[in-house]
C-alpha atoms as a PDB file:
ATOM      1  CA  UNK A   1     -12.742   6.570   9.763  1.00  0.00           C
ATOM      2  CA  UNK A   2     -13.950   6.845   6.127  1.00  0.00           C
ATOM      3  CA  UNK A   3     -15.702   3.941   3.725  1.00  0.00           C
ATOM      4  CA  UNK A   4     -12.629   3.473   1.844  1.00  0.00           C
ATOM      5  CA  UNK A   5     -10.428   3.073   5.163  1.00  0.00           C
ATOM      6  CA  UNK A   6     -13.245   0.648   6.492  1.00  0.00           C
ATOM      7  CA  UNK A   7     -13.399  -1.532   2.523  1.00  0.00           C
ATOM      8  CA  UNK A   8      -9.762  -1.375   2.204  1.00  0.00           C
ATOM      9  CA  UNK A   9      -9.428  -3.676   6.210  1.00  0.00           C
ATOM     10  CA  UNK A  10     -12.603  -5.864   5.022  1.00  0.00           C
ATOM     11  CA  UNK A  11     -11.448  -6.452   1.628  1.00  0.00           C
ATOM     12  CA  UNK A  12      -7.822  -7.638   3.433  1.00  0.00           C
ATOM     13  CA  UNK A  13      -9.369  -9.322   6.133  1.00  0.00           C
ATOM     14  CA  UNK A  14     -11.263 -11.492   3.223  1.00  0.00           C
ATOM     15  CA  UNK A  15     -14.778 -10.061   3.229  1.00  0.00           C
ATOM     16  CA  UNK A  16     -16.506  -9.343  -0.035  1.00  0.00           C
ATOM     17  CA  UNK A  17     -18.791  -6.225  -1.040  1.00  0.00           C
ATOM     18  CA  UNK A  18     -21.688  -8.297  -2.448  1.00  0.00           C
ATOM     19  CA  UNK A  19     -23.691  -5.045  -4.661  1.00  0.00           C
ATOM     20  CA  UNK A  20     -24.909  -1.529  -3.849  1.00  0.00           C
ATOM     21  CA  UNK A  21     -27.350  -1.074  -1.502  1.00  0.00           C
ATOM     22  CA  UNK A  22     -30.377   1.679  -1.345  1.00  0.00           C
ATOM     23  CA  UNK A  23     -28.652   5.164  -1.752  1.00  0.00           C
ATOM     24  CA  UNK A  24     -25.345   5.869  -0.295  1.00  0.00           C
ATOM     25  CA  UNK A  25     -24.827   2.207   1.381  1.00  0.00           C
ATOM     26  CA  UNK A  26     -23.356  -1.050   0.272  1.00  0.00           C
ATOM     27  CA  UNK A  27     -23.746  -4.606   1.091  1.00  0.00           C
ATOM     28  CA  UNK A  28     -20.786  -6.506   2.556  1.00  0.00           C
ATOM     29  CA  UNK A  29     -20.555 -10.219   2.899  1.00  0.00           C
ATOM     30  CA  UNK A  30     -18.346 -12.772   4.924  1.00  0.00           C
ATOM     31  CA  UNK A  31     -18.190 -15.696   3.036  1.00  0.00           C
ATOM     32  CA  UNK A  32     -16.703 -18.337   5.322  1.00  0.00           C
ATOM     33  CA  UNK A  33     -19.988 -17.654   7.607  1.00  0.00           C
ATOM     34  CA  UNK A  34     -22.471 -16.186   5.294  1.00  0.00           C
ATOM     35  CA  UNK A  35     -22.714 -12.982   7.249  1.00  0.00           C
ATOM     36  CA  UNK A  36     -23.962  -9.856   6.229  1.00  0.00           C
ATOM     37  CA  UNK A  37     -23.745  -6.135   6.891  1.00  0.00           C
ATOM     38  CA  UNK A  38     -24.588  -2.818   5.108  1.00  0.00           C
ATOM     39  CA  UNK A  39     -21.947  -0.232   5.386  1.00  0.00           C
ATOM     40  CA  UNK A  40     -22.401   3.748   4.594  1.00  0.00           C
ATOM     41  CA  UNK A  41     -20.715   4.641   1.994  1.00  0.00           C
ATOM     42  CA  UNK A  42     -20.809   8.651   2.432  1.00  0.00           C
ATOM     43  CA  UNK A  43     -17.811   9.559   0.906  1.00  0.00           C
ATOM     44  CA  UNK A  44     -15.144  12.244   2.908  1.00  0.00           C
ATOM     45  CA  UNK A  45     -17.603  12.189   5.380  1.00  0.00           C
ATOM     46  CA  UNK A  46     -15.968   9.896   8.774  1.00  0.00           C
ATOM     47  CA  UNK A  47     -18.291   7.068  10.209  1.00  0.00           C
ATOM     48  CA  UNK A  48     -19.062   7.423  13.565  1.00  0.00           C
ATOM     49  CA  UNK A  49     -17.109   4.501  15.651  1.00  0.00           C
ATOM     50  CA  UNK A  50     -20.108   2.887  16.888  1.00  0.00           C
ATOM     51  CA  UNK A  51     -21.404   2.128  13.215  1.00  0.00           C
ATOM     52  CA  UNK A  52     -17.802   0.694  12.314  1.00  0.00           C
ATOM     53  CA  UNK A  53     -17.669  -1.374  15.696  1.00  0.00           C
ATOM     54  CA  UNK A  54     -21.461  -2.270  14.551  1.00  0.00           C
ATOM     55  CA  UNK A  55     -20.125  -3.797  10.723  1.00  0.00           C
ATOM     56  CA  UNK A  56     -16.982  -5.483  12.233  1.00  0.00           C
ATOM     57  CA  UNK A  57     -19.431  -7.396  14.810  1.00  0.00           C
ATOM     58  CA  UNK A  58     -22.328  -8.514  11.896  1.00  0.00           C
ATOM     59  CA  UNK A  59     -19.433  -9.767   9.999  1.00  0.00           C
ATOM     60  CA  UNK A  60     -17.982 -11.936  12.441  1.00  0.00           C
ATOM     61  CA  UNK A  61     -14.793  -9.727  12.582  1.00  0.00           C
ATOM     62  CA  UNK A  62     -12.339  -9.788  16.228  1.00  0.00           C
ATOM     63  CA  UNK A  63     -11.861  -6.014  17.321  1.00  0.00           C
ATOM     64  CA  UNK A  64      -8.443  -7.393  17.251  1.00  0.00           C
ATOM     65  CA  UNK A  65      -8.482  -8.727  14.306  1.00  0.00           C
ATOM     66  CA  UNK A  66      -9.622  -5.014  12.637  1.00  0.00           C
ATOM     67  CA  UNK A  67      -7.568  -2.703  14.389  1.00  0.00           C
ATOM     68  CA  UNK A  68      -8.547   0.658  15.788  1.00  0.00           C
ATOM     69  CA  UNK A  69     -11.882   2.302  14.989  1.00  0.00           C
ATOM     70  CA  UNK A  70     -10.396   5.940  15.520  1.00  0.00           C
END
């Protein structure tokens, strides 16, 4: 699964990309609990399932609720 896959569920699910992190990663924020997660942004490259299953966790996020992680 790329970054833009990954943004494009957050963004509907109702989490916010707070700023840019350090190099190729960016800062994503739940807002109704304050959470917080960087995600790897690294382009075409695919994010390995355990670092999306990771994000969806910090941000308070049901495996459910996301979908698959394929």
């Amino acid at each position: 699964m790329r970054y833009h896959e990954v943004a494009k569920r957050l963004h509907k699910l109702g989490r916010r990309e707070l700023r840019r992190g350090k190099g190729s990663h960016r800062i994503w924020h739940n807002p109704a609990t304050g959470q917080v997660s960087v995600v790897p942004d690294w382009g075409g490259k695919d994010l390995a399932p355990g670092t999306v299953r990771a994000v969806i966790r910090e941000l308070g996020i049901s495996r459910r609720e996301f979908g698959s992680v394929k």
